[in-house]
N, C-alpha and C. Protein backbone atom coordinates (compact mmCIF):
# COMPACT_ATOMS: atom_id res chain seq x y z
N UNK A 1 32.80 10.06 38.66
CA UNK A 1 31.64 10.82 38.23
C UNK A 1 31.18 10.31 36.85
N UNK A 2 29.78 9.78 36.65
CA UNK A 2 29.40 9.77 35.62
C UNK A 2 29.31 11.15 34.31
N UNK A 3 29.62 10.30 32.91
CA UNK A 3 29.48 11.33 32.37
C UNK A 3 28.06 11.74 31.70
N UNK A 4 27.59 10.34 31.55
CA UNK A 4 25.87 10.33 30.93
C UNK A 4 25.24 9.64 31.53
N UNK A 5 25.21 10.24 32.85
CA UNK A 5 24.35 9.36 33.97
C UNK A 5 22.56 9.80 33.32
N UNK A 6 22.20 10.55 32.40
CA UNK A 6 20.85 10.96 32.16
C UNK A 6 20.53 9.32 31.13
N UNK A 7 21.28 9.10 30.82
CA UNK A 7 21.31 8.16 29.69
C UNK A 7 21.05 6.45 30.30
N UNK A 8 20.13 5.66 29.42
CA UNK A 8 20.12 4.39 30.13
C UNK A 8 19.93 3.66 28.78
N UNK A 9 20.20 2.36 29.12
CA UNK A 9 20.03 1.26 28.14
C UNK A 9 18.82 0.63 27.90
N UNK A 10 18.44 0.72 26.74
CA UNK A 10 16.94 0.06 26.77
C UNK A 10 16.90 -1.63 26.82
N UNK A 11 15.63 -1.48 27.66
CA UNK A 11 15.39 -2.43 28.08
C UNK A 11 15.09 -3.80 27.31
N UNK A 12 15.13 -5.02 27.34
CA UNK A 12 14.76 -6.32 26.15
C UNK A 12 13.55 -6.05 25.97
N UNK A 13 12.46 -5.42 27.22
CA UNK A 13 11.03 -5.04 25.96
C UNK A 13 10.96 -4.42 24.90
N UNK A 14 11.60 -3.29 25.12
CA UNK A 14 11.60 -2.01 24.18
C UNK A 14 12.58 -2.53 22.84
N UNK A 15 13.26 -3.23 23.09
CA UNK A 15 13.77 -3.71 21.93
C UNK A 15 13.11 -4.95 21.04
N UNK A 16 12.55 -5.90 21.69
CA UNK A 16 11.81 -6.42 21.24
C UNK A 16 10.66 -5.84 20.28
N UNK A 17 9.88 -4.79 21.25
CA UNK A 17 9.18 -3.92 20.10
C UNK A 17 9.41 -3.20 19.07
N UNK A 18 10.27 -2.60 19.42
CA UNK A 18 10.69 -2.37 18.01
C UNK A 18 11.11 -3.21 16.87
N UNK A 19 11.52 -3.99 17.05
CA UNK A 19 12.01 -5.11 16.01
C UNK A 19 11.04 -5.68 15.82
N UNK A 20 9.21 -5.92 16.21
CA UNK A 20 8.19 -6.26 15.86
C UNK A 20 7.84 -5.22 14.91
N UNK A 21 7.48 -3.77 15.55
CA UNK A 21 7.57 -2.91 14.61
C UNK A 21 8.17 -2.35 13.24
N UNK A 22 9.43 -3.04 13.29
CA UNK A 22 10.36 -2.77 12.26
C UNK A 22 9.95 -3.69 10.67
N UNK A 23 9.91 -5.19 11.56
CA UNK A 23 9.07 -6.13 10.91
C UNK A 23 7.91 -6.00 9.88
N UNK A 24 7.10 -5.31 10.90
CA UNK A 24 5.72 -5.05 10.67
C UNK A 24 5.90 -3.99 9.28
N UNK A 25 6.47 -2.89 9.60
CA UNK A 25 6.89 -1.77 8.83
C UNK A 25 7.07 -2.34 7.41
N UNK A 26 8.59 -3.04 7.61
CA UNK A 26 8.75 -4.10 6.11
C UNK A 26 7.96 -4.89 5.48
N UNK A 27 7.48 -5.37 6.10
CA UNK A 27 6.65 -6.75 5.55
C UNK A 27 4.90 -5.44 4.47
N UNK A 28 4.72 -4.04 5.45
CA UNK A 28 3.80 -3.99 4.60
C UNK A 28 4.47 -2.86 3.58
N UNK A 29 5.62 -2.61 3.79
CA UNK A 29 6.07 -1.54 2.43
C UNK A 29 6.50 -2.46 1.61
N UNK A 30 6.49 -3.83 1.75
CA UNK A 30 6.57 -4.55 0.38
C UNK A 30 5.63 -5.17 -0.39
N UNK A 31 4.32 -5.11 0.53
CA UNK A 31 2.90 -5.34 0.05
C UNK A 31 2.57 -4.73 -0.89
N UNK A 32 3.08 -2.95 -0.76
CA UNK A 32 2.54 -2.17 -0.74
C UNK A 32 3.35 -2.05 -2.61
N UNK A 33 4.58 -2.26 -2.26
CA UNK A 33 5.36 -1.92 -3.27
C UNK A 33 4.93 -3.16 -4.43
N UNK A 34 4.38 -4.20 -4.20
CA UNK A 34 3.87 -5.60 -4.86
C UNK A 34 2.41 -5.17 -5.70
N UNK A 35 1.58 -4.52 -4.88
CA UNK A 35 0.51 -3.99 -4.89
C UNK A 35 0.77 -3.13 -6.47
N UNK A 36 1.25 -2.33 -6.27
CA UNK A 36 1.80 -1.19 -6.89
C UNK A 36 2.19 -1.59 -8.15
N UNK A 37 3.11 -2.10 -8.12
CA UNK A 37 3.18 -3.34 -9.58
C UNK A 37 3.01 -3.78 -10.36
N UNK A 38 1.74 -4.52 -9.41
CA UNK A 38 0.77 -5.05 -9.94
C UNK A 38 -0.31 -4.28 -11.06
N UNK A 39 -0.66 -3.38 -10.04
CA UNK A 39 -1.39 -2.24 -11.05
C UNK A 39 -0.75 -1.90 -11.91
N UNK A 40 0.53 -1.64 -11.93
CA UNK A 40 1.34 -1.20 -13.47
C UNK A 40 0.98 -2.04 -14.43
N UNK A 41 1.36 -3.04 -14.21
CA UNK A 41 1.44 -4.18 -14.54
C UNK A 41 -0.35 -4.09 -15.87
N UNK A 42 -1.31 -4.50 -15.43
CA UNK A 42 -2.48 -4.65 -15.40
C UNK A 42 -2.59 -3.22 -16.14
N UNK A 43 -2.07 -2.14 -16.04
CA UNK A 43 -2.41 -1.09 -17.08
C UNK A 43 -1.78 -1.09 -18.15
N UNK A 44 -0.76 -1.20 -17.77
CA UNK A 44 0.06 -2.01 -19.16
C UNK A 44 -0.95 -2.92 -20.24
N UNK A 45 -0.99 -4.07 -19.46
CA UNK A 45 -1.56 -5.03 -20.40
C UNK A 45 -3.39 -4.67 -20.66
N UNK A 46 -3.83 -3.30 -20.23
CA UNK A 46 -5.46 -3.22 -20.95
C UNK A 46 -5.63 -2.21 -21.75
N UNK A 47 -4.04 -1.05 -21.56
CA UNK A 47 -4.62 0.12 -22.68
C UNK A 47 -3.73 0.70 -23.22
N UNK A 48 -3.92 0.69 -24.37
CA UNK A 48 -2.25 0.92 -24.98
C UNK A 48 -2.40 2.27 -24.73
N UNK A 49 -2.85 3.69 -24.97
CA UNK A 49 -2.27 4.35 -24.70
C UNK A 49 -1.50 4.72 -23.12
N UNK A 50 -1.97 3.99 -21.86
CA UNK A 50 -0.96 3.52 -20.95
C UNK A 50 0.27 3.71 -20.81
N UNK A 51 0.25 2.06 -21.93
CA UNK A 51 1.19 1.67 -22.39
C UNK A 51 2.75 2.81 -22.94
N UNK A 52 1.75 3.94 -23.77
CA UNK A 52 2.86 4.53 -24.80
C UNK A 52 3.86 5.79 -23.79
N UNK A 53 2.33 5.85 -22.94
CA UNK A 53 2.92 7.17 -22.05
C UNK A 53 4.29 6.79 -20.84
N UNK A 54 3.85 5.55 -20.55
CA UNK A 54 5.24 4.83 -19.27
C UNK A 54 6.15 5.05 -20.37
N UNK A 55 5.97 4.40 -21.61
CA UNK A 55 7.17 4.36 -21.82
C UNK A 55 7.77 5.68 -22.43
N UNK A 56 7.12 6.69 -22.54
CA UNK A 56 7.82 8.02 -22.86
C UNK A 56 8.21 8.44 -22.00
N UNK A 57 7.58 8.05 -20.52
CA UNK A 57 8.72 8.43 -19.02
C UNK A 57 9.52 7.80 -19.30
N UNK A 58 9.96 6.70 -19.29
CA UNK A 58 11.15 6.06 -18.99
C UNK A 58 12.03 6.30 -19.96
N UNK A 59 11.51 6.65 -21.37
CA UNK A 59 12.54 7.19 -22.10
C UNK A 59 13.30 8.39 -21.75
N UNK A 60 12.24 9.47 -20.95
CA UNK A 60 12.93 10.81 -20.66
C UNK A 60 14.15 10.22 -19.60
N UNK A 61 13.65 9.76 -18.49
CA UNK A 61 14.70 9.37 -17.55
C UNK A 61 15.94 9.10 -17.93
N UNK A 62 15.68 8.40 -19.30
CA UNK A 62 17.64 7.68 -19.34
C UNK A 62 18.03 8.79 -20.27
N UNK A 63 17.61 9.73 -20.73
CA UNK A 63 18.29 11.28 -21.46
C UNK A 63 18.96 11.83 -20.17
């Protein structure tokens, strides 16, 4: 007698897709995270007061 006869193995499509998907997923949460950065980045370097406020976050953080 089966015990998880409800249960089946997925198939090489379904796995294939997902691992396109997974791909896909990564490739744009690092765009995204590059993106992001960037803009720091670029506010940083046009306005100092920007500038003064990041770094009074990051000062709170390491208290």
């Amino acid at each position: 007698m089966k015990k998880n006869g409800a249960r089946r193995k997925p198939s090489t499509g379904a796995k294939i897709f997902l691992a396109v998907v997974t791909c896909l997923n990564l490739m744009l949460t690092l765009a995204l995270a590059i993106l992001r950065r960037v803009e720091v980045i670029h506010a940083i370097e046009g306005d100092e007061d920007v500038k003064v406020l990041l770094t009074s976050a990051a000062a709170k953080k390491g208290e």
